[in-house]
N, C-alpha and C. Protein backbone atom coordinates (compact mmCIF):
# COMPACT_ATOMS: atom_id res chain seq x y z
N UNK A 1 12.05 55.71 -6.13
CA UNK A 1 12.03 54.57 -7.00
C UNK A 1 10.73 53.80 -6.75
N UNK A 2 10.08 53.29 -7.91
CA UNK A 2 9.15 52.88 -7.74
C UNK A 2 8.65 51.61 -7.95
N UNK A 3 7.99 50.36 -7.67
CA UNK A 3 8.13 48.52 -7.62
C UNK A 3 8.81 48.38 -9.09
N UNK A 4 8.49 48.90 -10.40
CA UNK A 4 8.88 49.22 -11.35
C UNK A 4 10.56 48.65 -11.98
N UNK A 5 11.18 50.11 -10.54
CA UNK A 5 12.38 50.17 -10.99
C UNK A 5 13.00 49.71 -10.43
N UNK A 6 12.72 49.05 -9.46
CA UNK A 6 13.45 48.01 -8.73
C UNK A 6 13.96 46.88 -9.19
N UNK A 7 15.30 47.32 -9.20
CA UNK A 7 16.10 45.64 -9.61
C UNK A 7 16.16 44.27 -8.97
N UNK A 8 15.50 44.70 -7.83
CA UNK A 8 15.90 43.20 -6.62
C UNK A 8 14.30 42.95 -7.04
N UNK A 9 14.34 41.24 -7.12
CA UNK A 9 13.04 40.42 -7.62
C UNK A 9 13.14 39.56 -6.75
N UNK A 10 11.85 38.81 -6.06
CA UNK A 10 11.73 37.89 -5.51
C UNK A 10 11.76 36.70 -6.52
N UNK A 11 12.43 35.77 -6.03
CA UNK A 11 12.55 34.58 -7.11
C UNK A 11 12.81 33.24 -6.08
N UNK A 12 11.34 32.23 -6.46
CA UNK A 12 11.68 31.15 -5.78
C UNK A 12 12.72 30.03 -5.70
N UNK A 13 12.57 28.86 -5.61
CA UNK A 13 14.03 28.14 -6.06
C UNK A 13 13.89 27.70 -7.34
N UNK A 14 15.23 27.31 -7.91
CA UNK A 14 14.71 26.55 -9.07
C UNK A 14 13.86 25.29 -9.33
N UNK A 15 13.82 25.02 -10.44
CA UNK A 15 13.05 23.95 -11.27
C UNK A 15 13.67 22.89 -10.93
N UNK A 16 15.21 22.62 -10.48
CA UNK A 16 16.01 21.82 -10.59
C UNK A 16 15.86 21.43 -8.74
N UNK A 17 15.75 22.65 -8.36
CA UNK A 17 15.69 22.20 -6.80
C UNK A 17 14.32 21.60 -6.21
N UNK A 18 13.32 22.38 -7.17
CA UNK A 18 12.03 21.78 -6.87
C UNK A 18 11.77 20.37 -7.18
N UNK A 19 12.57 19.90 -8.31
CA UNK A 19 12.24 18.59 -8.58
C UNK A 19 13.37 17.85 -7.69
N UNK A 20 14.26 17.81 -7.45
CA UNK A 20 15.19 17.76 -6.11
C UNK A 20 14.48 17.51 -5.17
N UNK A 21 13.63 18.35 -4.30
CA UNK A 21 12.94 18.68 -3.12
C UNK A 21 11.89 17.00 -3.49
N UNK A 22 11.00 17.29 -4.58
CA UNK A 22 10.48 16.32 -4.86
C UNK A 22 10.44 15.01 -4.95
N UNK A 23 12.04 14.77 -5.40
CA UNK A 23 12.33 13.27 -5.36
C UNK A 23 13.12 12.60 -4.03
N UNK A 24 13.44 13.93 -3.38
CA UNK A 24 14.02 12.95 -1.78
C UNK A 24 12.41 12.75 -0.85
N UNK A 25 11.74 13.58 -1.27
CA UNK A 25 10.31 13.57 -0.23
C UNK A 25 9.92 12.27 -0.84
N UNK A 26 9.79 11.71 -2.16
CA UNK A 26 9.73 10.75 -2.78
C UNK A 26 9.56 9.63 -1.99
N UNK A 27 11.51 9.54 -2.81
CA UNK A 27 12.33 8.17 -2.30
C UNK A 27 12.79 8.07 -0.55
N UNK A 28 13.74 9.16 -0.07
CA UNK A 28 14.25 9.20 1.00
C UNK A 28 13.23 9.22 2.03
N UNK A 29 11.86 10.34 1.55
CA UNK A 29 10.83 9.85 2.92
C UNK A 29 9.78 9.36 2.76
N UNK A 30 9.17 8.64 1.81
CA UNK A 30 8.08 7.91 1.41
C UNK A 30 8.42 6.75 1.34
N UNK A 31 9.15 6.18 0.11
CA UNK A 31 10.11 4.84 -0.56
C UNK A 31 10.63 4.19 0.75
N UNK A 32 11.60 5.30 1.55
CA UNK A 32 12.30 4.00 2.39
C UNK A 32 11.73 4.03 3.85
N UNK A 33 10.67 4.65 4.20
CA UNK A 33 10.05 4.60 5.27
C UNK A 33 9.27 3.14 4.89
N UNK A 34 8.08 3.12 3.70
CA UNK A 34 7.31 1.66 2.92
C UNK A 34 7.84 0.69 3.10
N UNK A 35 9.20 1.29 2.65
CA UNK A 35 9.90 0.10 1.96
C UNK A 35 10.76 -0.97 3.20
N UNK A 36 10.93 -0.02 4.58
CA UNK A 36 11.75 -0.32 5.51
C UNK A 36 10.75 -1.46 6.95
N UNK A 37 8.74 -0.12 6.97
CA UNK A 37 8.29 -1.32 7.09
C UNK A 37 7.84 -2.41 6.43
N UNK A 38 7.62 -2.56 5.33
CA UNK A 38 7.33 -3.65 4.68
C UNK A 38 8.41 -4.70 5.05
N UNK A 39 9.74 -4.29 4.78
CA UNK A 39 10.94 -5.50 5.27
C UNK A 39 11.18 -5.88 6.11
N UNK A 40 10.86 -4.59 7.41
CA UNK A 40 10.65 -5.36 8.81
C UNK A 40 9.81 -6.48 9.12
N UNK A 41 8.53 -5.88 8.66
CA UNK A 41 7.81 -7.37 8.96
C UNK A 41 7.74 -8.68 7.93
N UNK A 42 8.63 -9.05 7.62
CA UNK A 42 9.35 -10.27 7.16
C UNK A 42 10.26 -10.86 7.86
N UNK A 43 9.79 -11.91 7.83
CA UNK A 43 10.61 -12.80 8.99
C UNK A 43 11.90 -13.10 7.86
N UNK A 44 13.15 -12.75 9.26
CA UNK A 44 14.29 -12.98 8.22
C UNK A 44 15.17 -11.75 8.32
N UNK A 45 14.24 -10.50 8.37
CA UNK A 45 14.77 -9.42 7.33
C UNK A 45 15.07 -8.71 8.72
N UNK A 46 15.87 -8.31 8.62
CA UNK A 46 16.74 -7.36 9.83
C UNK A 46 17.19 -5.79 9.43
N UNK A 47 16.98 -5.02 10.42
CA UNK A 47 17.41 -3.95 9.81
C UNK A 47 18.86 -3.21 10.24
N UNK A 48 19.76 -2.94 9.10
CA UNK A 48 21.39 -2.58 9.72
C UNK A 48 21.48 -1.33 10.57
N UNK A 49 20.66 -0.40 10.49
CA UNK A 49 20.89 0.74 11.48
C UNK A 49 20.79 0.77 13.13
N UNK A 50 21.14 0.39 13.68
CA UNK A 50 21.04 0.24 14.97
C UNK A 50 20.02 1.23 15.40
N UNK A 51 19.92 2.93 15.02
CA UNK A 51 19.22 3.49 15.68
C UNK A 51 17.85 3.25 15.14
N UNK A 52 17.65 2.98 13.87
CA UNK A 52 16.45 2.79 13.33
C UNK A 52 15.49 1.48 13.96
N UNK A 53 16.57 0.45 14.27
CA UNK A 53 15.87 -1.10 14.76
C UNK A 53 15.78 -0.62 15.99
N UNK A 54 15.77 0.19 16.94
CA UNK A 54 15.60 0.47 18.06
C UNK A 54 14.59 1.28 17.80
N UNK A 55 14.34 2.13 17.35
CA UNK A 55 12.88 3.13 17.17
C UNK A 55 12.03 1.81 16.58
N UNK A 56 12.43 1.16 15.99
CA UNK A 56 11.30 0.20 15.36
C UNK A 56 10.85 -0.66 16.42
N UNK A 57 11.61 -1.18 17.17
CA UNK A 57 11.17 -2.34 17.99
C UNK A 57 10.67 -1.45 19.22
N UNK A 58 10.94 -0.08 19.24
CA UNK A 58 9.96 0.24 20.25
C UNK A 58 9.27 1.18 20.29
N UNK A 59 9.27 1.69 19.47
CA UNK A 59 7.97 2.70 18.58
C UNK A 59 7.53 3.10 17.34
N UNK A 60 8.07 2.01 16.45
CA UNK A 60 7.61 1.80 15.39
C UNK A 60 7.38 3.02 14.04
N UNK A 61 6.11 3.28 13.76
CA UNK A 61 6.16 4.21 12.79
C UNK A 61 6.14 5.34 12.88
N UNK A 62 5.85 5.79 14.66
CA UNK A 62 5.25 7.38 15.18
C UNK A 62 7.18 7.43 15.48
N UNK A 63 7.72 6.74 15.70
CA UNK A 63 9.38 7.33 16.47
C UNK A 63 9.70 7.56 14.74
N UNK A 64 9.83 6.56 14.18
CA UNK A 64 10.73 6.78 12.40
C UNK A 64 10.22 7.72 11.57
N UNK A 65 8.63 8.03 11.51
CA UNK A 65 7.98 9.29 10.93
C UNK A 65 8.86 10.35 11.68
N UNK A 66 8.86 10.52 13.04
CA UNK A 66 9.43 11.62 13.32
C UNK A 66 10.93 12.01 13.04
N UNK A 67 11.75 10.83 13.45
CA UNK A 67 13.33 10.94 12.76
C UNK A 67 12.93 11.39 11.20
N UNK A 68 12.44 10.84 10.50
CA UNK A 68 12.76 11.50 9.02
C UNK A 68 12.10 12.80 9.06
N UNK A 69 11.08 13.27 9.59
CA UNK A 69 10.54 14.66 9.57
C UNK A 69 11.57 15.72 9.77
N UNK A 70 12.54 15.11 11.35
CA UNK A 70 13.66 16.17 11.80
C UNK A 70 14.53 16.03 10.74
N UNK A 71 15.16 15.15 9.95
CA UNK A 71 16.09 15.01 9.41
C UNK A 71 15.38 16.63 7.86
N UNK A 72 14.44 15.81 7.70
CA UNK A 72 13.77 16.65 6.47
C UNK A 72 14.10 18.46 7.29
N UNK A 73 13.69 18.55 7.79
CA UNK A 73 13.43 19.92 8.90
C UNK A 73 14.68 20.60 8.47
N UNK A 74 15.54 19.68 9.37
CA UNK A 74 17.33 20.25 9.14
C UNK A 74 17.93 20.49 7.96
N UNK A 75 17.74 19.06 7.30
CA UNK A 75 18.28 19.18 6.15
C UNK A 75 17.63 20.81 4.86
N UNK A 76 16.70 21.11 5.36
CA UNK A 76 15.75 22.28 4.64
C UNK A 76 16.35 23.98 5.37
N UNK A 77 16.29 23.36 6.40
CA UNK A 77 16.82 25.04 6.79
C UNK A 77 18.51 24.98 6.52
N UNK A 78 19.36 24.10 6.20
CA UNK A 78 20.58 24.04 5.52
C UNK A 78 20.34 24.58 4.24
N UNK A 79 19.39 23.88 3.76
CA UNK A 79 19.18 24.36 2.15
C UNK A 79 18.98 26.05 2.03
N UNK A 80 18.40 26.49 3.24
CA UNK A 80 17.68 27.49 3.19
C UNK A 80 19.24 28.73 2.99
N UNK A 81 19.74 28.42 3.77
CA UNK A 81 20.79 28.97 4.56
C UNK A 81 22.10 28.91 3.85
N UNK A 82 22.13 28.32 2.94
CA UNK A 82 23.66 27.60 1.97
C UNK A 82 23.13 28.26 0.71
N UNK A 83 24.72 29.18 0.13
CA UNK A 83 24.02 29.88 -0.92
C UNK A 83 24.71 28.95 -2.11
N UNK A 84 23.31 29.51 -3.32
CA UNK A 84 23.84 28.42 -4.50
C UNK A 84 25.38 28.71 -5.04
N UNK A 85 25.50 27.97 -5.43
CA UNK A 85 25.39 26.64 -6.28
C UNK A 85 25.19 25.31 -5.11
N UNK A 86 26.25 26.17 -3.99
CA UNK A 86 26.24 24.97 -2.99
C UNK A 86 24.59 23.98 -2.19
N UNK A 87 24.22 24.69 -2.35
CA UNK A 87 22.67 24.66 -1.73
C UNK A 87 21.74 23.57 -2.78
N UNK A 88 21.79 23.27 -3.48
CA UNK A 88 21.67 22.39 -4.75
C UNK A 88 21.84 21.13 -3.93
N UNK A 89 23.08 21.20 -3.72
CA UNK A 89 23.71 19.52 -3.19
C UNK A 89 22.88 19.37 -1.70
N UNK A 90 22.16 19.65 -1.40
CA UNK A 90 21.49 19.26 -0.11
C UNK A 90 20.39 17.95 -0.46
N UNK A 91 19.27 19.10 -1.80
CA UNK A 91 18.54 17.91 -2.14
C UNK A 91 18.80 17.28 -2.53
N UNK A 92 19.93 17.38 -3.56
CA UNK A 92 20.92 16.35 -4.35
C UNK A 92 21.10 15.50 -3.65
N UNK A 93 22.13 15.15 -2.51
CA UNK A 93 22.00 14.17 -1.40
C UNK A 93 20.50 13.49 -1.23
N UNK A 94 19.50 14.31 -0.87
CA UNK A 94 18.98 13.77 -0.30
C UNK A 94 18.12 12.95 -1.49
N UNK A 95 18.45 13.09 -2.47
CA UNK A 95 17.57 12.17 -3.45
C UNK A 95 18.49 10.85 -3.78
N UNK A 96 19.64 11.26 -3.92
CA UNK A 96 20.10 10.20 -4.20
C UNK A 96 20.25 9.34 -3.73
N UNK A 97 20.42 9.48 -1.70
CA UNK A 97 20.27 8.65 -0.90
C UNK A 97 19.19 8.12 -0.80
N UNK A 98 17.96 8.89 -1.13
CA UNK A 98 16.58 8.21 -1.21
C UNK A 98 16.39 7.12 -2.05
N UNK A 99 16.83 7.04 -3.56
CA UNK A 99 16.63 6.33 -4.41
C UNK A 99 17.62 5.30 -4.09
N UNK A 100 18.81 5.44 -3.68
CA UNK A 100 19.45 4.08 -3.20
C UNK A 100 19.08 3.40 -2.37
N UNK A 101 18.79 3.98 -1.06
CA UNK A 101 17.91 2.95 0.01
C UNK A 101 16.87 2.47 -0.19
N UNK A 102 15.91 3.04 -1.27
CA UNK A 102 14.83 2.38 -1.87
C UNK A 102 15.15 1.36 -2.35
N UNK A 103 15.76 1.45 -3.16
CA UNK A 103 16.60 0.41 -4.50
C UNK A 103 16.65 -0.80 -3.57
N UNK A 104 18.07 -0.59 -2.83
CA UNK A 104 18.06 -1.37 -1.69
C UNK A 104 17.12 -2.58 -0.58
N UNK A 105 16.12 -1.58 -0.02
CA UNK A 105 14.92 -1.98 0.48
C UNK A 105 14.11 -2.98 -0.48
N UNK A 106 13.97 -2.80 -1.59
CA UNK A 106 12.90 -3.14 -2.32
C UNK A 106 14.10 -4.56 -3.13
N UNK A 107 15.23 -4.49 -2.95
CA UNK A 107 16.01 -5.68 -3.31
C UNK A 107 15.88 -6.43 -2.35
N UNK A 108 16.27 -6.49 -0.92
CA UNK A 108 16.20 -7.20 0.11
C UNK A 108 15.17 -7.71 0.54
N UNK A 109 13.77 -7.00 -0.08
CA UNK A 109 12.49 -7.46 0.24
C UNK A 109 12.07 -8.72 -1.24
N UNK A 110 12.16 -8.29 -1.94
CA UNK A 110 12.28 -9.51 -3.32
C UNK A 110 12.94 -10.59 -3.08
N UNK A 111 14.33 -10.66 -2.43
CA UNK A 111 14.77 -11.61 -2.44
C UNK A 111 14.05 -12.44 -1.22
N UNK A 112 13.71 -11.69 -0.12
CA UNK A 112 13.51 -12.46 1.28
C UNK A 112 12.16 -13.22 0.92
N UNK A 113 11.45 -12.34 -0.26
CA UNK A 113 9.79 -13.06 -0.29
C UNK A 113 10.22 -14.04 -1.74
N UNK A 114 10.77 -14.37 -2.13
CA UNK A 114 11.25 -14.94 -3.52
C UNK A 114 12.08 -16.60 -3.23
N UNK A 115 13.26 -16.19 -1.81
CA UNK A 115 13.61 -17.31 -1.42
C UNK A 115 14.93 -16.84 -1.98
């Protein structure tokens, strides 16, 4: 048999996962990393995660870059590893959580600089 007649095709992910992939790298690790220091340094503005205000108050953007990198890491070789349909809902999660904590962030920061 020859490359030809070969039925098995390499095929990357979808369109749907790529733009998926796209919008948690977005929101979940661009948006609420900005968005989380920007609110920190506002007087006032506190942050609810216990583990996050502890990487913040003592290593700031090199400890939280790295938590979201591992999280990204894991969450990707799940994706990798989980066959579709199920495998979908990884980035799915992870966008949607992105765009809410953004949402979020960027509310709590309006109001704190607004009064």
């Amino acid at each position: 048999m020859n490359w030809r007649q070969s039925s098995t095709r390499f095929t990357g992910p979808s369109n749907a996962a790529v733009a998926l992939w796209a919008v948690a790298v977005v929101f979940f690790g661009v948006g609420d990393l900005v968005t989380t220091f920007v609110g920190y340094s506002i007087t006032g503005v506190t942050e609810l995660s216990p583990v996050v205000k502890l990487l913040l108050e003592q290593h700031a953007f090199v400890a939280l870059t790295g938590l979201k990198a591992a999280v990204f890491v894991g969450f990707f070789a799940i994706w990798k590893y989980v066959s579709w349909p199920y495998s979908i809902g990884v980035p799915l999660g992870l966008a949607i959580l992105g765009v809410a904590v953004t949402v979020w962030n960027t509310g709590v920061i309006f109001v704190a600089v607004t009064g």
